[in-house]
N, C-alpha and C. Protein backbone atom coordinates (compact mmCIF):
# COMPACT_ATOMS: atom_id res chain seq x y z
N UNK A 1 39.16 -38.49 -17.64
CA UNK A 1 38.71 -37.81 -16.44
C UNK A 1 37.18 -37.82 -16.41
N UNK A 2 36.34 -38.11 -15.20
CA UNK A 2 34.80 -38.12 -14.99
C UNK A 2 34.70 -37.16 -14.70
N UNK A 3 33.52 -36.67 -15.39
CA UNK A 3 33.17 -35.81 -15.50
C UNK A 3 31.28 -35.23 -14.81
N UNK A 4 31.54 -35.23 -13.41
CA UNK A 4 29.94 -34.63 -13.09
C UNK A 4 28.89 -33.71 -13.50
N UNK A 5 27.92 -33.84 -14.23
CA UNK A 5 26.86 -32.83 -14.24
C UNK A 5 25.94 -33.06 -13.08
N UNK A 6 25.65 -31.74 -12.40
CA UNK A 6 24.95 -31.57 -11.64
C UNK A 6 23.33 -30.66 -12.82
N UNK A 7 22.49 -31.45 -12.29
CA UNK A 7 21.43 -31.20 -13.27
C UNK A 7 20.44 -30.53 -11.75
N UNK A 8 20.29 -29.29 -11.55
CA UNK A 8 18.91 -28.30 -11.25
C UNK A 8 17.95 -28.17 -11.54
N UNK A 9 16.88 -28.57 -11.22
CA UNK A 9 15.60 -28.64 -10.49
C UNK A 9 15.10 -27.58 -11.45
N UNK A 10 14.29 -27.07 -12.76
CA UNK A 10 14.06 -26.32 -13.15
C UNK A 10 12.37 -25.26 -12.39
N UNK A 11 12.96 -23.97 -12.48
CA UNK A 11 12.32 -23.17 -11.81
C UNK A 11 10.91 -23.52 -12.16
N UNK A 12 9.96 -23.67 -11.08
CA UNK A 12 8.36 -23.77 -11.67
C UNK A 12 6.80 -22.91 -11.18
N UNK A 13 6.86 -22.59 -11.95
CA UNK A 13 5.61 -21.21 -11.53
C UNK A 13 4.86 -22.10 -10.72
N UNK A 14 4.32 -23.69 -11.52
CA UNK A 14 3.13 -24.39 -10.93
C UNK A 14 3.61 -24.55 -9.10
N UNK A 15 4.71 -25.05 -8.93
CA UNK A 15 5.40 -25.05 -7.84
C UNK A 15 5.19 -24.21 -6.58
N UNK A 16 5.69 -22.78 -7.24
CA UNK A 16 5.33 -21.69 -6.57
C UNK A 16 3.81 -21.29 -6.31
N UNK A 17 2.60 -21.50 -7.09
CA UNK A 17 1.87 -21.15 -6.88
C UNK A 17 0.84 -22.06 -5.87
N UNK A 18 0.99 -23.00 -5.92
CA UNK A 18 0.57 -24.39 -5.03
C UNK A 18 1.29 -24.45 -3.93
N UNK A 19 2.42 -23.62 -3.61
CA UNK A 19 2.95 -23.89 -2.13
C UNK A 19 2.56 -21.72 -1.69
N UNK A 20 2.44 -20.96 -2.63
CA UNK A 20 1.63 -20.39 -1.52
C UNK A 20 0.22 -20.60 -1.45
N UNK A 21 -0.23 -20.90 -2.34
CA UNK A 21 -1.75 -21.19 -1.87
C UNK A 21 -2.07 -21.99 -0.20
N UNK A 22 -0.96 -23.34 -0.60
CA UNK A 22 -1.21 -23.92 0.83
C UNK A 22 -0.83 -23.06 2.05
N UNK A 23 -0.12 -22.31 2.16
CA UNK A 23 0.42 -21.36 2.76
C UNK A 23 -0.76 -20.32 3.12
N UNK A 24 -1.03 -20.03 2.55
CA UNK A 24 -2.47 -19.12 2.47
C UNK A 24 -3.60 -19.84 3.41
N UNK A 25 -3.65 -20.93 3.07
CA UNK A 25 -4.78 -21.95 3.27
C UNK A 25 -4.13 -21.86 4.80
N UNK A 26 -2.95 -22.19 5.02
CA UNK A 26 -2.63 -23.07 6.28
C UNK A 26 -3.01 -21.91 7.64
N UNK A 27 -2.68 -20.64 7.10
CA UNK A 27 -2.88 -19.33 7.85
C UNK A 27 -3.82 -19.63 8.68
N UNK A 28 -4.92 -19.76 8.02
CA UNK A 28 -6.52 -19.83 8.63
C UNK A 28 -6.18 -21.02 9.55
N UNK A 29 -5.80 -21.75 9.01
CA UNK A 29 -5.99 -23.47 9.78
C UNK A 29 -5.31 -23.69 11.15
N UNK A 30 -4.02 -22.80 10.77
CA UNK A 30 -3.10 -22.46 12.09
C UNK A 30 -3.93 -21.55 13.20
N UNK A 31 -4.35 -20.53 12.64
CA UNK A 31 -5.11 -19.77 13.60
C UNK A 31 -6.41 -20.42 13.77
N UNK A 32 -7.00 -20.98 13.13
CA UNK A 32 -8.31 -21.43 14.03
C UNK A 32 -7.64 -22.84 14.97
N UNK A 33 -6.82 -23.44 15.20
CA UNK A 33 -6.41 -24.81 16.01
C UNK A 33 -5.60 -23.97 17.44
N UNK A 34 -4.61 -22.43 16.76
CA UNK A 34 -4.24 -22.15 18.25
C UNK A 34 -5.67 -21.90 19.12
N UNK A 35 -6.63 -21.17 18.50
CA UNK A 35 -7.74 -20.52 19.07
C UNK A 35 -8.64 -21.40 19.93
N UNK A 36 -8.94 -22.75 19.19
CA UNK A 36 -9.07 -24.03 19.77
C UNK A 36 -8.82 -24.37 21.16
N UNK A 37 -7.41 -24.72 20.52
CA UNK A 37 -6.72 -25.30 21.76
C UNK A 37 -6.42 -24.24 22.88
N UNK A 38 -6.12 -22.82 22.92
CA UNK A 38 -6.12 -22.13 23.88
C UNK A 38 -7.07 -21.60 24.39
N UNK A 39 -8.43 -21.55 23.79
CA UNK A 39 -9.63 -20.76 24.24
C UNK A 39 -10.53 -22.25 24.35
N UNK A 40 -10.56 -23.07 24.33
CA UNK A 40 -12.12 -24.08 23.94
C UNK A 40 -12.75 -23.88 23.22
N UNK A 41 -13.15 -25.29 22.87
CA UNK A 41 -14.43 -24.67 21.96
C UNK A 41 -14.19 -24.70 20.18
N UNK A 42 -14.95 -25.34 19.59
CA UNK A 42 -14.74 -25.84 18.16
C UNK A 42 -15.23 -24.54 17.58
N UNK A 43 -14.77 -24.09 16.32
CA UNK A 43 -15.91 -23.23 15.59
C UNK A 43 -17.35 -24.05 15.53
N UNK A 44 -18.66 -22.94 15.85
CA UNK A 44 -19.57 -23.31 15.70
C UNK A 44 -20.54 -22.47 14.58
N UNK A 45 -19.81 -21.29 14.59
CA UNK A 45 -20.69 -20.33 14.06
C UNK A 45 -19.59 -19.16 12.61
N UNK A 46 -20.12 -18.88 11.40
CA UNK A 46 -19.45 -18.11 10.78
C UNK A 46 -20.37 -16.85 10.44
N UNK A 47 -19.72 -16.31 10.80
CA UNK A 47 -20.66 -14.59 10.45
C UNK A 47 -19.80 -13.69 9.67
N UNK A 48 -20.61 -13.28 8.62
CA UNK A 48 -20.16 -12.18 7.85
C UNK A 48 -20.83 -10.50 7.92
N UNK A 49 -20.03 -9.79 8.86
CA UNK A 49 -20.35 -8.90 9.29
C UNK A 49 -20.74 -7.31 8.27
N UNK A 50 -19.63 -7.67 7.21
CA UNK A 50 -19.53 -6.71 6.23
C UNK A 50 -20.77 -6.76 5.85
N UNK A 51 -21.66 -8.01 5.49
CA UNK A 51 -22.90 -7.81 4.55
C UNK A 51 -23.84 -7.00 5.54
N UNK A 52 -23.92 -6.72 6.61
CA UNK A 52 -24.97 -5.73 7.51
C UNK A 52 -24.16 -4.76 7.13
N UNK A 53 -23.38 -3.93 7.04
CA UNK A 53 -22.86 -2.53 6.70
C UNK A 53 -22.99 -2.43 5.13
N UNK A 54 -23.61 -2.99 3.93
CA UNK A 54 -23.80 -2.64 2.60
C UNK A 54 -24.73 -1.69 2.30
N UNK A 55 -25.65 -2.05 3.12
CA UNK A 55 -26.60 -0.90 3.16
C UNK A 55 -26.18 0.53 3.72
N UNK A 56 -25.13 0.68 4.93
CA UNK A 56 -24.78 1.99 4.98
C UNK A 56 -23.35 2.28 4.50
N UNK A 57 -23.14 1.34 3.54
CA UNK A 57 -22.10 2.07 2.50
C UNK A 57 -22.86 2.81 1.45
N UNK A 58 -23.92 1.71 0.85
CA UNK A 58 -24.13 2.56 0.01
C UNK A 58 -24.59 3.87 0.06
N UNK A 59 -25.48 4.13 1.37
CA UNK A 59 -25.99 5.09 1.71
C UNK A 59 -25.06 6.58 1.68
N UNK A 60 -23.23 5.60 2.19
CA UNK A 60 -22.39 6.89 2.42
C UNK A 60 -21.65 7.28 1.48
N UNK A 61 -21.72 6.33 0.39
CA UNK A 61 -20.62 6.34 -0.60
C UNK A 61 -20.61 7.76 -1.25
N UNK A 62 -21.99 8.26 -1.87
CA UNK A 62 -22.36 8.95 -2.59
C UNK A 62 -21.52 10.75 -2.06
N UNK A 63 -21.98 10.92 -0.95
CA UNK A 63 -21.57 12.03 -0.14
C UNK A 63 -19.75 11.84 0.79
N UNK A 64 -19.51 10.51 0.77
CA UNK A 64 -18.22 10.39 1.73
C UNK A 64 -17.37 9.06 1.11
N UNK A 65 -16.99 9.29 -0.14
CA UNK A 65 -16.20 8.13 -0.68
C UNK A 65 -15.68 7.81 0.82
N UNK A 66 -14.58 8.29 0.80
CA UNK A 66 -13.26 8.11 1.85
C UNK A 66 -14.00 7.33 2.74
N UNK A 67 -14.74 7.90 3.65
CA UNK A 67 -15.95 7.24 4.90
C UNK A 67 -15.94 6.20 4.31
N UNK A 68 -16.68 5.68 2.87
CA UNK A 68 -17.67 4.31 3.12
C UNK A 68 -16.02 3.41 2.36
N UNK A 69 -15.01 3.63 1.89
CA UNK A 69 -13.90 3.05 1.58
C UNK A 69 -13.55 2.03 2.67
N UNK A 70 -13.46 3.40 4.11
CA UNK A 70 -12.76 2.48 5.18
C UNK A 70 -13.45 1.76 5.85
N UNK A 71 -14.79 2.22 5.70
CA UNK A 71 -15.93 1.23 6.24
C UNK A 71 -15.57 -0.19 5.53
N UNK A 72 -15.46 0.07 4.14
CA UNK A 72 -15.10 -1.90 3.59
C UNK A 72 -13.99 -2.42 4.13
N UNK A 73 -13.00 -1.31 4.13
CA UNK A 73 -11.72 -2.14 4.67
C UNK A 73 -11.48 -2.21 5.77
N UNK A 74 -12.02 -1.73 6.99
CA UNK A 74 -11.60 -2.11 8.67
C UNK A 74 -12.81 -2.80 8.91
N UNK A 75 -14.03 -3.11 8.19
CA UNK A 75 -14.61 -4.28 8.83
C UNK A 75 -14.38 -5.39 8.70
N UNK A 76 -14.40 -6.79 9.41
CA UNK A 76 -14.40 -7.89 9.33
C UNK A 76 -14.98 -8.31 7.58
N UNK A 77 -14.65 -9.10 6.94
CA UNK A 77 -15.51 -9.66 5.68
C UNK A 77 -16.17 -10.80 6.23
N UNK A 78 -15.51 -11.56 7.09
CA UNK A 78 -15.53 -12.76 7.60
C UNK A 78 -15.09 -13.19 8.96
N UNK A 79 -15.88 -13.44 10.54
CA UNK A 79 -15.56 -14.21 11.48
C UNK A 79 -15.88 -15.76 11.56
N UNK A 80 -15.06 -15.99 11.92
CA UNK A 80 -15.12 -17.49 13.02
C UNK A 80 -15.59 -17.36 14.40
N UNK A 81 -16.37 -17.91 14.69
CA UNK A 81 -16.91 -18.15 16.09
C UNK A 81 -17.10 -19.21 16.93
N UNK A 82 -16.80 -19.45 17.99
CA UNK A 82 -17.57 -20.40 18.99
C UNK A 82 -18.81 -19.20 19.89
N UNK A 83 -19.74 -19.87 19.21
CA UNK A 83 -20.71 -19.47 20.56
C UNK A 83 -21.29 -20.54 21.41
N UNK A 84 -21.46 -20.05 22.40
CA UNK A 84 -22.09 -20.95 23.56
C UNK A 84 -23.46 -21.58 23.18
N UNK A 85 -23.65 -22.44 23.09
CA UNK A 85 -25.17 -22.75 23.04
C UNK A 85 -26.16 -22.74 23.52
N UNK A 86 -25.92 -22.43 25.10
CA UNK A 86 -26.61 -21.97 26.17
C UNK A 86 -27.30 -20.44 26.04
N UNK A 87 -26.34 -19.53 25.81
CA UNK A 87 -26.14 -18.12 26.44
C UNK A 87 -26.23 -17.73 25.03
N UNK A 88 -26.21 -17.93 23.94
CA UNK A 88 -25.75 -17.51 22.09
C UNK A 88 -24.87 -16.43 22.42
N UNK A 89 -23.91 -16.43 23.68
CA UNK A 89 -22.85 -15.27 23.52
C UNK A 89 -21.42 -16.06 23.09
N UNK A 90 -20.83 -15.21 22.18
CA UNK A 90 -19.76 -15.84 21.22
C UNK A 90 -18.87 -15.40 22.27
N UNK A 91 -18.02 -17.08 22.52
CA UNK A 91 -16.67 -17.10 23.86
C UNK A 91 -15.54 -16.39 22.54
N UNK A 92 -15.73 -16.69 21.98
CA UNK A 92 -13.87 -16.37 21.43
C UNK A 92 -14.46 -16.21 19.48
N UNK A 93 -13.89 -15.30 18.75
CA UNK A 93 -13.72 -15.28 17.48
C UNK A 93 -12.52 -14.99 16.69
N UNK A 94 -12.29 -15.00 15.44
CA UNK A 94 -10.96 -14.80 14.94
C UNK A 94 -11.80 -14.15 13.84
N UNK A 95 -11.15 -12.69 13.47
CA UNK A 95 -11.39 -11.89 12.42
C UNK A 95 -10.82 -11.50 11.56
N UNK A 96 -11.67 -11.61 10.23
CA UNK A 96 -10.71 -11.18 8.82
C UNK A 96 -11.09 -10.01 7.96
N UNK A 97 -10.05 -9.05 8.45
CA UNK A 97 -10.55 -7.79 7.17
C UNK A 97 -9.91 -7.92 5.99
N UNK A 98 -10.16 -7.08 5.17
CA UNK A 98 -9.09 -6.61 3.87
C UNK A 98 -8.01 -6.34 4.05
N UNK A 99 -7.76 -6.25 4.72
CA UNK A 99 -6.46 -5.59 5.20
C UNK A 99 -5.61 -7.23 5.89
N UNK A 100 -6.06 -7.42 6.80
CA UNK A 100 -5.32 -8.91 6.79
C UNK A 100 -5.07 -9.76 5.91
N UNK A 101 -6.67 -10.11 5.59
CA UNK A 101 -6.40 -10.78 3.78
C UNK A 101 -5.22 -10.16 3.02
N UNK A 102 -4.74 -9.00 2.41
CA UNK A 102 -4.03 -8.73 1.73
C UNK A 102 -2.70 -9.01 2.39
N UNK A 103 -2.71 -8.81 3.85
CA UNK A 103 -1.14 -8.99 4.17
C UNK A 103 -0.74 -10.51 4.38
N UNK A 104 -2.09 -11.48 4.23
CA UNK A 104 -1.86 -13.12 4.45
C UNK A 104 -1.59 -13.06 2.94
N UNK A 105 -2.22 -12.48 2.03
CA UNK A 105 -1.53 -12.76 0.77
C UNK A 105 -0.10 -12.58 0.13
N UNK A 106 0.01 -11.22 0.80
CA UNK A 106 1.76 -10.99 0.15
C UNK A 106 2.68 -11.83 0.95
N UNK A 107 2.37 -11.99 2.12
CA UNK A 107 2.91 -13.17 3.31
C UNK A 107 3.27 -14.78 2.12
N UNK A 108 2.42 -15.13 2.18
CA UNK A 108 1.93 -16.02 1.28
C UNK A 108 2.80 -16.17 -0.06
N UNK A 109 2.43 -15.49 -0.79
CA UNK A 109 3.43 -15.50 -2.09
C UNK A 109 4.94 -15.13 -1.59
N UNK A 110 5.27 -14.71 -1.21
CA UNK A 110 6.77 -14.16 -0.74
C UNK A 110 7.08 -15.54 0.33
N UNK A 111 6.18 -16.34 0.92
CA UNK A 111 7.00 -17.30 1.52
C UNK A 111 7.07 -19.02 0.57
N UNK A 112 6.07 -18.59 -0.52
CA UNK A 112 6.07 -19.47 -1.13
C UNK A 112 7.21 -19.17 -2.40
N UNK A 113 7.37 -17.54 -2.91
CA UNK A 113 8.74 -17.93 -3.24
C UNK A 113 10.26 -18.59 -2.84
N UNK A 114 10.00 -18.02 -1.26
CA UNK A 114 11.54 -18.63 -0.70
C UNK A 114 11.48 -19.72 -0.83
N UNK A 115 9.97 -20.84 -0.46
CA UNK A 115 10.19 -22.13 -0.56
C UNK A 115 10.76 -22.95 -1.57
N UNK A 116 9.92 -22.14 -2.56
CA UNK A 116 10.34 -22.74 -4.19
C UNK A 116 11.70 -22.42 -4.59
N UNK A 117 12.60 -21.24 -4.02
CA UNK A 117 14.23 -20.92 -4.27
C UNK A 117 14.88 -22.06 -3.25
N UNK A 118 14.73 -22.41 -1.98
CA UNK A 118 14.89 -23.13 -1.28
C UNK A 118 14.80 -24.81 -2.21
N UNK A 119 14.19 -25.14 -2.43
CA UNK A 119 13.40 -26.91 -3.24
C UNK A 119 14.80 -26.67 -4.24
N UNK A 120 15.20 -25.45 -4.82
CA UNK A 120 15.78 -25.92 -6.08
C UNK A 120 17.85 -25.53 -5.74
N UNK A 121 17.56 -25.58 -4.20
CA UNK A 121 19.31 -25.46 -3.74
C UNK A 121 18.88 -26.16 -2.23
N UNK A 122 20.23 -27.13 -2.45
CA UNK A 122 20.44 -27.81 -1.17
C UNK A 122 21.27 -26.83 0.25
N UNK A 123 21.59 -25.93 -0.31
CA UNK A 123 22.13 -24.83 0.49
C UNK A 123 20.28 -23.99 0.99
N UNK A 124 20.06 -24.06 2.57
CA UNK A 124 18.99 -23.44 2.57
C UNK A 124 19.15 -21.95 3.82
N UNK A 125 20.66 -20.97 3.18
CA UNK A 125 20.83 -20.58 3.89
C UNK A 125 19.54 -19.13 4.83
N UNK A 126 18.56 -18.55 3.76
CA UNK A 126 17.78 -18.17 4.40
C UNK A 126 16.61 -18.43 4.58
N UNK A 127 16.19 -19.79 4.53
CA UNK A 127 14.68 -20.80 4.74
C UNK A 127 14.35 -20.28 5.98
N UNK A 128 15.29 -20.59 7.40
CA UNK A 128 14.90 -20.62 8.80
C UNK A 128 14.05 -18.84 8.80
N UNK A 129 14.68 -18.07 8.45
CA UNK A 129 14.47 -16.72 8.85
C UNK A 129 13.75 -16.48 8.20
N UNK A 130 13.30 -16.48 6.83
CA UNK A 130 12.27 -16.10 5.99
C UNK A 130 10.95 -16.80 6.47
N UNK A 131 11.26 -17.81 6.93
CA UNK A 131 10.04 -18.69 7.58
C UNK A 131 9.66 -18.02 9.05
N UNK A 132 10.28 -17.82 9.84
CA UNK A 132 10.17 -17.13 11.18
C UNK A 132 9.49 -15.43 10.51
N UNK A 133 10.19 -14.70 9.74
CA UNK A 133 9.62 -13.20 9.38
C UNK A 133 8.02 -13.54 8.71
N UNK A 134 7.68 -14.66 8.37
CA UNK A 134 6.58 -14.67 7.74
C UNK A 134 5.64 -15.30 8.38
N UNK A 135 5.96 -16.09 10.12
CA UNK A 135 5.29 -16.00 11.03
C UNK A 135 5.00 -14.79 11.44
N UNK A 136 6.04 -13.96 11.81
CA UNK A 136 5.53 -12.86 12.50
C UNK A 136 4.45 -11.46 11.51
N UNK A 137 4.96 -12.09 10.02
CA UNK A 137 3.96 -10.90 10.03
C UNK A 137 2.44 -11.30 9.45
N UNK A 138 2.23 -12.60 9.74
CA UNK A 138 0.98 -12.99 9.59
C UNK A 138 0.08 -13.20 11.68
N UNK A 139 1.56 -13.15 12.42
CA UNK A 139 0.70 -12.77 13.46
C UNK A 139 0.77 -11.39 13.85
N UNK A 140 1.11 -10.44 12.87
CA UNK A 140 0.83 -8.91 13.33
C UNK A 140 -0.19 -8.68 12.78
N UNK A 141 -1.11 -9.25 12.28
CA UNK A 141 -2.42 -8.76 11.43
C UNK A 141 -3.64 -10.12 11.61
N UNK A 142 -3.37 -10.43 12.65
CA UNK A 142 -4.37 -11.32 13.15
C UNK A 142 -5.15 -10.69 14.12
N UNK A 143 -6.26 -10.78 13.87
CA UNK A 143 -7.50 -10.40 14.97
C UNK A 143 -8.62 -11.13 15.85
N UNK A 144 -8.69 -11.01 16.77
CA UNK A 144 -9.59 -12.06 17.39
C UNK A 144 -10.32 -10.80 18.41
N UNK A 145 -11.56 -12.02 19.27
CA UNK A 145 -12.28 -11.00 20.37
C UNK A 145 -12.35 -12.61 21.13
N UNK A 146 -11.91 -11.98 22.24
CA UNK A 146 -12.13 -12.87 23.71
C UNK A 146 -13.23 -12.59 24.96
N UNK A 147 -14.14 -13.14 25.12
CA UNK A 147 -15.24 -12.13 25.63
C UNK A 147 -14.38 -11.84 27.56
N UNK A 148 -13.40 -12.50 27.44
CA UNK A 148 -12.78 -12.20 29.26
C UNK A 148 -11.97 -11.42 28.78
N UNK A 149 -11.68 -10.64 27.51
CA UNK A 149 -10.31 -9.56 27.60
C UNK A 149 -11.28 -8.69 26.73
N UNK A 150 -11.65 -8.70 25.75
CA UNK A 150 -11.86 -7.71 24.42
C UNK A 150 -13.37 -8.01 24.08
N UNK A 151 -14.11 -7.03 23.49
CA UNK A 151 -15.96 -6.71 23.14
C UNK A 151 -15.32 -6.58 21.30
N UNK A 152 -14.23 -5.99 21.07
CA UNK A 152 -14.23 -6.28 19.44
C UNK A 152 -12.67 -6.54 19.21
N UNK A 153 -12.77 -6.71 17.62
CA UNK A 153 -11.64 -7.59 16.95
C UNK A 153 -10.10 -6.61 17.70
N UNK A 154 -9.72 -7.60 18.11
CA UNK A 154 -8.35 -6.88 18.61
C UNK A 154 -7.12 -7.87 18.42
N UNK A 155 -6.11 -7.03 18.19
CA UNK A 155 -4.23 -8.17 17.83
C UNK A 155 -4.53 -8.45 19.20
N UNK A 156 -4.22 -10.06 18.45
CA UNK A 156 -3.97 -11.74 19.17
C UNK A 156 -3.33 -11.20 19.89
N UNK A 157 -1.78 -10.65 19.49
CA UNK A 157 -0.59 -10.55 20.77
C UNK A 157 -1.16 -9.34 22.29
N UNK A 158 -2.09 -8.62 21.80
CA UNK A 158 -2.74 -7.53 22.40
C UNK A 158 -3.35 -8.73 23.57
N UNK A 159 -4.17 -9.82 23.04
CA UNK A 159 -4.85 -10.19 23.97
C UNK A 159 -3.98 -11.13 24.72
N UNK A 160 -2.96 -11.78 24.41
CA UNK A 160 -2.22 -12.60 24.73
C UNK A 160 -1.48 -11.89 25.79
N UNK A 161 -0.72 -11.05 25.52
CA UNK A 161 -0.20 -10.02 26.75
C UNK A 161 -0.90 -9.82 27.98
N UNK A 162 -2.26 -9.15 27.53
CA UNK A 162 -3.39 -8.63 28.37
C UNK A 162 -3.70 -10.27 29.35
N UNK A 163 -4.32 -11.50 28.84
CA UNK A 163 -4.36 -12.43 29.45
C UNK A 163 -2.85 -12.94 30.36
N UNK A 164 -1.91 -12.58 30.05
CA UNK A 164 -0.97 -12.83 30.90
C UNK A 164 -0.57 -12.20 31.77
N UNK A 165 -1.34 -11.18 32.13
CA UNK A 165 -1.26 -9.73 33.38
C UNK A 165 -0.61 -8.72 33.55
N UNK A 166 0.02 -8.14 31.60
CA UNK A 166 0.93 -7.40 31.12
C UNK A 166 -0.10 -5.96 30.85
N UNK A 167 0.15 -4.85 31.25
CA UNK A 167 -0.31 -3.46 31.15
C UNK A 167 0.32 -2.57 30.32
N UNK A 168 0.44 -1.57 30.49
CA UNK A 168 0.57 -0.71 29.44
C UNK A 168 0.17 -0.78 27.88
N UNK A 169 -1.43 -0.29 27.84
CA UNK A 169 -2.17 -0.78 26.97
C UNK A 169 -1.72 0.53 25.65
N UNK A 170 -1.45 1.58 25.89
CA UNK A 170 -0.86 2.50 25.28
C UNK A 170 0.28 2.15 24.42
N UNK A 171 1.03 1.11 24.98
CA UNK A 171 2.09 0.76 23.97
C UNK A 171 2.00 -0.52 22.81
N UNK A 172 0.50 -0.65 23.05
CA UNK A 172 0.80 -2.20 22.31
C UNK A 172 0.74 -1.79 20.74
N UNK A 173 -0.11 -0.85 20.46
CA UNK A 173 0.07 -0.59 19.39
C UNK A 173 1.65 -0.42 18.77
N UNK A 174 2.83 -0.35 18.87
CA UNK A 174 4.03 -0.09 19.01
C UNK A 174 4.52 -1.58 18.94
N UNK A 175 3.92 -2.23 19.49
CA UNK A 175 4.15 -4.27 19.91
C UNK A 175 3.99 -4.37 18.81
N UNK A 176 3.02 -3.85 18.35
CA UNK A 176 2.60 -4.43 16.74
C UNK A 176 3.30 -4.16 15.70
N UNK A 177 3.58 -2.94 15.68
CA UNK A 177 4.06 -2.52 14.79
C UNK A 177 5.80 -2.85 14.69
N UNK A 178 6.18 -3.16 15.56
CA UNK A 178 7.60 -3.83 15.77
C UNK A 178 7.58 -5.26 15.20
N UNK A 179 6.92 -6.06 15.69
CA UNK A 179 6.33 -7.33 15.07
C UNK A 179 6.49 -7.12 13.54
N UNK A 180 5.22 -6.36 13.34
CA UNK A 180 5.13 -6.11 11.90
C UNK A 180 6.01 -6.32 10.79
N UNK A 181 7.04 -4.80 11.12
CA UNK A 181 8.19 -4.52 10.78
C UNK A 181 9.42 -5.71 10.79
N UNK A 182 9.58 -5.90 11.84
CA UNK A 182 10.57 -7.54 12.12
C UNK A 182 10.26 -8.68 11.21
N UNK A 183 8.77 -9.18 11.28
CA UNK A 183 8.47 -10.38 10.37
C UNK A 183 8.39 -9.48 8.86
N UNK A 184 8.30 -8.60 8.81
CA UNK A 184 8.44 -8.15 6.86
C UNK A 184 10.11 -7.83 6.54
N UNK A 185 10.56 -7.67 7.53
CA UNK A 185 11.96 -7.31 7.04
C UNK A 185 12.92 -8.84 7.31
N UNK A 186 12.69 -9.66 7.98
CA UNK A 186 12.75 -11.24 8.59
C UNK A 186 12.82 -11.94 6.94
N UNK A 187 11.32 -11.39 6.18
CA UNK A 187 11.29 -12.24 5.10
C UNK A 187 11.84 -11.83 3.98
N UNK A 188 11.99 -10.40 4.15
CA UNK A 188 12.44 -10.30 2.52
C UNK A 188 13.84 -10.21 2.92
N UNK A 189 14.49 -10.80 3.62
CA UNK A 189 16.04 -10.85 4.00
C UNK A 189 16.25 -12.08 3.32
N UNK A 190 15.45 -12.88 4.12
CA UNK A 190 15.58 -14.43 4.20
C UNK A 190 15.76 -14.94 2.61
N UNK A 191 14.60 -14.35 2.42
CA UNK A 191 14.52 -14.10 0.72
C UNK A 191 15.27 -14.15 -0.20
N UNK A 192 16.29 -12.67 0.12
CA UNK A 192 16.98 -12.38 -0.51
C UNK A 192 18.32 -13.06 -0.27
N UNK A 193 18.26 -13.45 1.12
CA UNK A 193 19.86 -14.48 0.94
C UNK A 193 19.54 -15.99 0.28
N UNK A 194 18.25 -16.33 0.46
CA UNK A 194 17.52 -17.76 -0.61
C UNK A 194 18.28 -17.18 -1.86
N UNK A 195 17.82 -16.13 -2.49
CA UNK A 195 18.09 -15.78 -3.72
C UNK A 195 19.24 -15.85 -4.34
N UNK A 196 20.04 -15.19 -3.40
CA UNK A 196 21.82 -15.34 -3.87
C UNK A 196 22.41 -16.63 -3.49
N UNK A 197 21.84 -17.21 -2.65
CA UNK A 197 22.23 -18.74 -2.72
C UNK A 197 22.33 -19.29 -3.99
N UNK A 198 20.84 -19.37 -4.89
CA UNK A 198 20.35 -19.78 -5.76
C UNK A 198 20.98 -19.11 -7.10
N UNK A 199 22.16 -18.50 -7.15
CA UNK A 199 23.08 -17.88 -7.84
C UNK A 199 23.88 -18.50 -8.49
C-alpha cells in the first residue's frame, strides 16, 4: 500500500516578520497613491510638526506631565504634503501621529501573522476577512487635511463623506469608531479561523 506524506511548510519567524514589515511599508505607499490620484499632485513637501512643539513640551512637562504626554501623542510626528508652488499653500496632506503609527503597527503584525498561517495551509479559510478587517482598521486611523474640506488633520472617511455632500458632522465620529471596531474584530476573527485551519 502507498503511502503519502504530506510534508508542511515549517513555521518561520523570518517569514512573518518580512511580510509585516512590507505591510507596514505598503500602508504609507497605499495612502500616499490614493491621495495622489484623488487629490493631484505628487508629494512635494515633508514636514515634521512635532519638532516645533519640543520646546513647549519641555516647557510643560515639568508642571503638566499628562498635558505635555498628549501633546506627543495627538501631534503629527510626520506629514506628507503637496504644496502649490505658486501660493506655498499645502492642497492636500496625509498625517502621522503615535497613535496611528501604533495602530499601523499592530495592524501590521496581526496581518502578517494571518499571512504567514495562511502560506503554510492551502485551506485559506479566513485570509479574505482578516485582510478586509485590516483594511478597515488602518483606514480608521488615517489622517489627512484637504484645504476645500478641512484646515487640520482629520479621518480620510470624514473627508470623503464631507466631499461627497454627506452631513451630519456630529456623527462621524461614531463612522469611525464603527469602522474601527469592524476592521479589529474583521481581523482577529479572520485570524483566528486562519488559526484553526492550521490545526
Amino acid at each position: 500500500m502507498d503511502k503519502t506524506v504530506v510534508i508542511h511548510p515549517q513555521k518561520s519567524s523570518g517569514h512573518f516578520l518580512l511580510t509585516s514589515i512590507l505591510l507596514f511599508i505598503s500602508f504609507f505607499l497605499i495612502g500616499l497613491l490614493a491621495m495622489t490620484l484623488l487629490n493631484g499632485g505628487m508629494v512635494n513637501h515633508l514636514l515634521f510638526p512635532l519638532g516645533a512643539e519640543l520646546d513647549m513640551f519641555r516647557l510643560i512637562w515639568p508642571q503638566q506631565p499628562m498635558v505635555a504626554l498628549e501633546l506627543l501623542v495627538t501631534n503629527s510626528l510626520f506629514v506628507f504634503a503637496h504644496q502649490d508652488p505658486r501660493s506655498g499653500l499645502k492642497l492636500w496632506t496625509l498625517d502621522y501621529d503615535a497613535i496611528t503609527l501604533a495602530v499601523y503597527l499592530l495592524a501590521a503584525l496581526l496581518g502578517g501573522r494571518l499571512i504567514d498561517c495562511a502560506r503554510q495551509h492551502q485551506n485559506h479559510r479566513g485570509l479574505s476577512s482578516g485582510l478586509l478587517g485590516m483594511s478597515l482598521l488602518v483606514l480608521a486611523f488615517t489622517y489627512m487635511t484637504a484645504i476645500a474640506h478641512c484646515a487640520g488633520p482629520t479621518w480620510v472617511g470624514f473627508v470623503a463623506l464631507y466631499g461627497l455632500g454627506f452631513s451630519g458632522f456630529e456623527f462621524y465620529p461614531y463612522y469611525q469608531a464603527v469602522v474601527a471596531t469592524a476592521g479589529l474584530g474583521l481581523l482577529l476573527w479572520g485570524l483566528r479561523r486562519q488559526t484553526q485551519t492550521n490545526r
